[in-house]
Protein backbone atom coordinates (compact mmCIF):
# COMPACT_ATOMS: atom_id res chain seq x y z
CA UNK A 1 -40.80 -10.37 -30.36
CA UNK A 2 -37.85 -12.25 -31.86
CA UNK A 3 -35.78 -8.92 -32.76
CA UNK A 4 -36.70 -7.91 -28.83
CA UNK A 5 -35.19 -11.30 -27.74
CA UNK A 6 -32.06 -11.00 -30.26
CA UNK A 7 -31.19 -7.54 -28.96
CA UNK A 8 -32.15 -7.58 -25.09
CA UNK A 9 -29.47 -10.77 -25.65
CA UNK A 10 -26.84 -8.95 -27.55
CA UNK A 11 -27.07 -5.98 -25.00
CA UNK A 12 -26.90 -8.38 -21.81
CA UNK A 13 -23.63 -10.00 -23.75
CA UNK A 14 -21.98 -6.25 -24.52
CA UNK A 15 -22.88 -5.87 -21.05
CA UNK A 16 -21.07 -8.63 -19.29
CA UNK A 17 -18.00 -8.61 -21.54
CA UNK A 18 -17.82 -4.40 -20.65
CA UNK A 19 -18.28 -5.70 -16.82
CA UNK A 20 -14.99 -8.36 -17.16
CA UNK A 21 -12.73 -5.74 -18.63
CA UNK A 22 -13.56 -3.24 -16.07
CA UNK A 23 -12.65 -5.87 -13.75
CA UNK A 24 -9.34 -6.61 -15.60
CA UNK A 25 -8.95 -2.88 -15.37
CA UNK A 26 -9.35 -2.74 -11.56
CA UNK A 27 -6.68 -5.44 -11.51
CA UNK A 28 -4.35 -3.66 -13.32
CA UNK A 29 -5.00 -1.00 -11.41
CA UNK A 30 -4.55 -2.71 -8.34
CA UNK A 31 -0.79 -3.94 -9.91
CA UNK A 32 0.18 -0.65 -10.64
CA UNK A 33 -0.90 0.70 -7.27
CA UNK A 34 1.16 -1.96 -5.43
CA UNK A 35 4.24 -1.45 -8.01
CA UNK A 36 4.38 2.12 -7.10
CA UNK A 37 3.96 1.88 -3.52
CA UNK A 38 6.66 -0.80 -3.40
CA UNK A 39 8.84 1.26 -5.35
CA UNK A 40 7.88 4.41 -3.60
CA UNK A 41 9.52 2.26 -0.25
CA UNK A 42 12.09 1.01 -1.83
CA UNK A 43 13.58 4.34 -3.21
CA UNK A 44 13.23 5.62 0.49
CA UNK A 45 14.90 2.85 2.04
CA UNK A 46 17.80 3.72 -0.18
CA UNK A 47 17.61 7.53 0.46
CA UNK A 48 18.20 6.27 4.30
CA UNK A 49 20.86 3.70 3.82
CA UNK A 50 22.94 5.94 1.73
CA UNK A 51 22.38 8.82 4.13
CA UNK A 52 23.52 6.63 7.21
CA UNK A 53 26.71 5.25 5.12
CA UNK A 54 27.27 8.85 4.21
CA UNK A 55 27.06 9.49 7.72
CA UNK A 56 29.60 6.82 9.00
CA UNK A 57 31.73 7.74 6.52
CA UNK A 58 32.16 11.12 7.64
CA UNK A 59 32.49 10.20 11.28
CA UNK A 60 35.46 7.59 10.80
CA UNK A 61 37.49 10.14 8.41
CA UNK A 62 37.12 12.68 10.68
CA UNK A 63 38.26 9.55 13.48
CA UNK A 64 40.97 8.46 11.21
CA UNK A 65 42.56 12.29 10.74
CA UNK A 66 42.46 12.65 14.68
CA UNK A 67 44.10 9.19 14.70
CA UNK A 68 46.64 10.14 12.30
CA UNK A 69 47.77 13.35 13.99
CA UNK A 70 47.71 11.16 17.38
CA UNK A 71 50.46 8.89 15.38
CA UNK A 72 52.57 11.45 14.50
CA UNK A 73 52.51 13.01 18.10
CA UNK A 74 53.76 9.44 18.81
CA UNK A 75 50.28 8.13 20.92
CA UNK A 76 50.14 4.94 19.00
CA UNK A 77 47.51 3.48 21.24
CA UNK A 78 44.95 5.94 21.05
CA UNK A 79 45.44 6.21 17.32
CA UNK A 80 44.80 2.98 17.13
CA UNK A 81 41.59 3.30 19.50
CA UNK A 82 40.17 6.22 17.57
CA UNK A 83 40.65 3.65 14.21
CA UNK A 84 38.41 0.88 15.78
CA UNK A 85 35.72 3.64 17.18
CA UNK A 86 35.32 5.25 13.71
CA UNK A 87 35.05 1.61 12.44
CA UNK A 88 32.60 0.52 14.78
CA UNK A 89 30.56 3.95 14.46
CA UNK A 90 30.49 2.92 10.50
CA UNK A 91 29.60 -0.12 10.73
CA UNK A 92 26.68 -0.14 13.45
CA UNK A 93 25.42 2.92 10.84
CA UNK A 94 25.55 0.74 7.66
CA UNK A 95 23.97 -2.16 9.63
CA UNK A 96 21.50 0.36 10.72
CA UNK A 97 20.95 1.75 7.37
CA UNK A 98 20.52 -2.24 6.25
CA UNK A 99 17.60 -2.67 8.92
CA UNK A 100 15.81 0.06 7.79
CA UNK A 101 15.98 -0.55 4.04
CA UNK A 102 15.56 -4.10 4.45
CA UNK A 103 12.18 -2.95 6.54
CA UNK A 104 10.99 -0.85 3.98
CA UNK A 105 11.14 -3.41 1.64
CA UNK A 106 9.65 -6.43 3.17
CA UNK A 107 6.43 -3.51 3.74
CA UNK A 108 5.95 -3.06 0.00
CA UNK A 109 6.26 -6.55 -0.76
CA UNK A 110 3.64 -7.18 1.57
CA UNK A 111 1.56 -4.14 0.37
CA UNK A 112 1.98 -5.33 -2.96
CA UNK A 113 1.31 -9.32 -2.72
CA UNK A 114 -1.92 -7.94 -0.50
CA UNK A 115 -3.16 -6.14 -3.57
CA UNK A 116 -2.37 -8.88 -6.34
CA UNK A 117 -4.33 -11.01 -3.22
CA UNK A 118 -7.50 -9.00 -3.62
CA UNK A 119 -7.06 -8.52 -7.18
CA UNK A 120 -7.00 -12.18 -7.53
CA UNK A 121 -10.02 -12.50 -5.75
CA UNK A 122 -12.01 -10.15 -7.49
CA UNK A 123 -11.36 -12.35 -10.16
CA UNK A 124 -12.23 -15.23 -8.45
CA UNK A 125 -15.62 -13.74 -7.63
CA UNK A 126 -16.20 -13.01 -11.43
CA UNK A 127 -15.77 -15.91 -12.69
């Protein structure tokens, strides 16, 4: 009867400590998860900003050359429109770019701290 006692007590023990690190498991699990969606976001709110600026780039050299061929025909003022319209295109694309990155990024935060959240209280729960 004692060795039945001793060993029903040492398998409950094995038992709850095997329980607690699956838990710690899930959590890190959880971490990870979060890490790589928030990462996953952040990589493609990169992708888009650096496509936009690529974008506006493009448009205001290709502004600028017309601009530059209107100055040497001698139309200073609409060279010096076509300037400000490639440099407004650029900039409302790398502001748009900025939105959307910035966007992304405040979602995987969110994603994340949601899943440290529950992972915390999982913990909570075990203990």
């Amino acid at each position: 009867m004692k060795n039945a006692i001793i060993i029903s007590t040492t398998v409950f023990s094995l038992f709850l400590s095997g329980s607690a690190m699956a838990g710690d498991a899930n959590n890190i699990g959880l971490d990870d998860r979060g890490d790589r969606i928030e990462n996953r976001l952040d990589n493609k709110g990169d992708r888009i900003e650096n496509r936009l600026d690529n974008k506006g780039d493009r448009i205001e050299d290709r502004l600028d050359n017309r601009a530059d061929k209107a100055s040497a025909n001698g139309n200073e003022a609409r060279a010096d429109r076509l300037e400000n319209k490639g440099d407004r295109i650029d900039q409302r694309l790398d502001k748009r770019g900025d939105r959307a990155d910035n966007r992304l990024d405040r979602k995987g935060e969110r994603i994340n701290n949601r899943l440290d959240n529950r992972a915390s209280k999982r913990a909570a729960r075990r203990n």
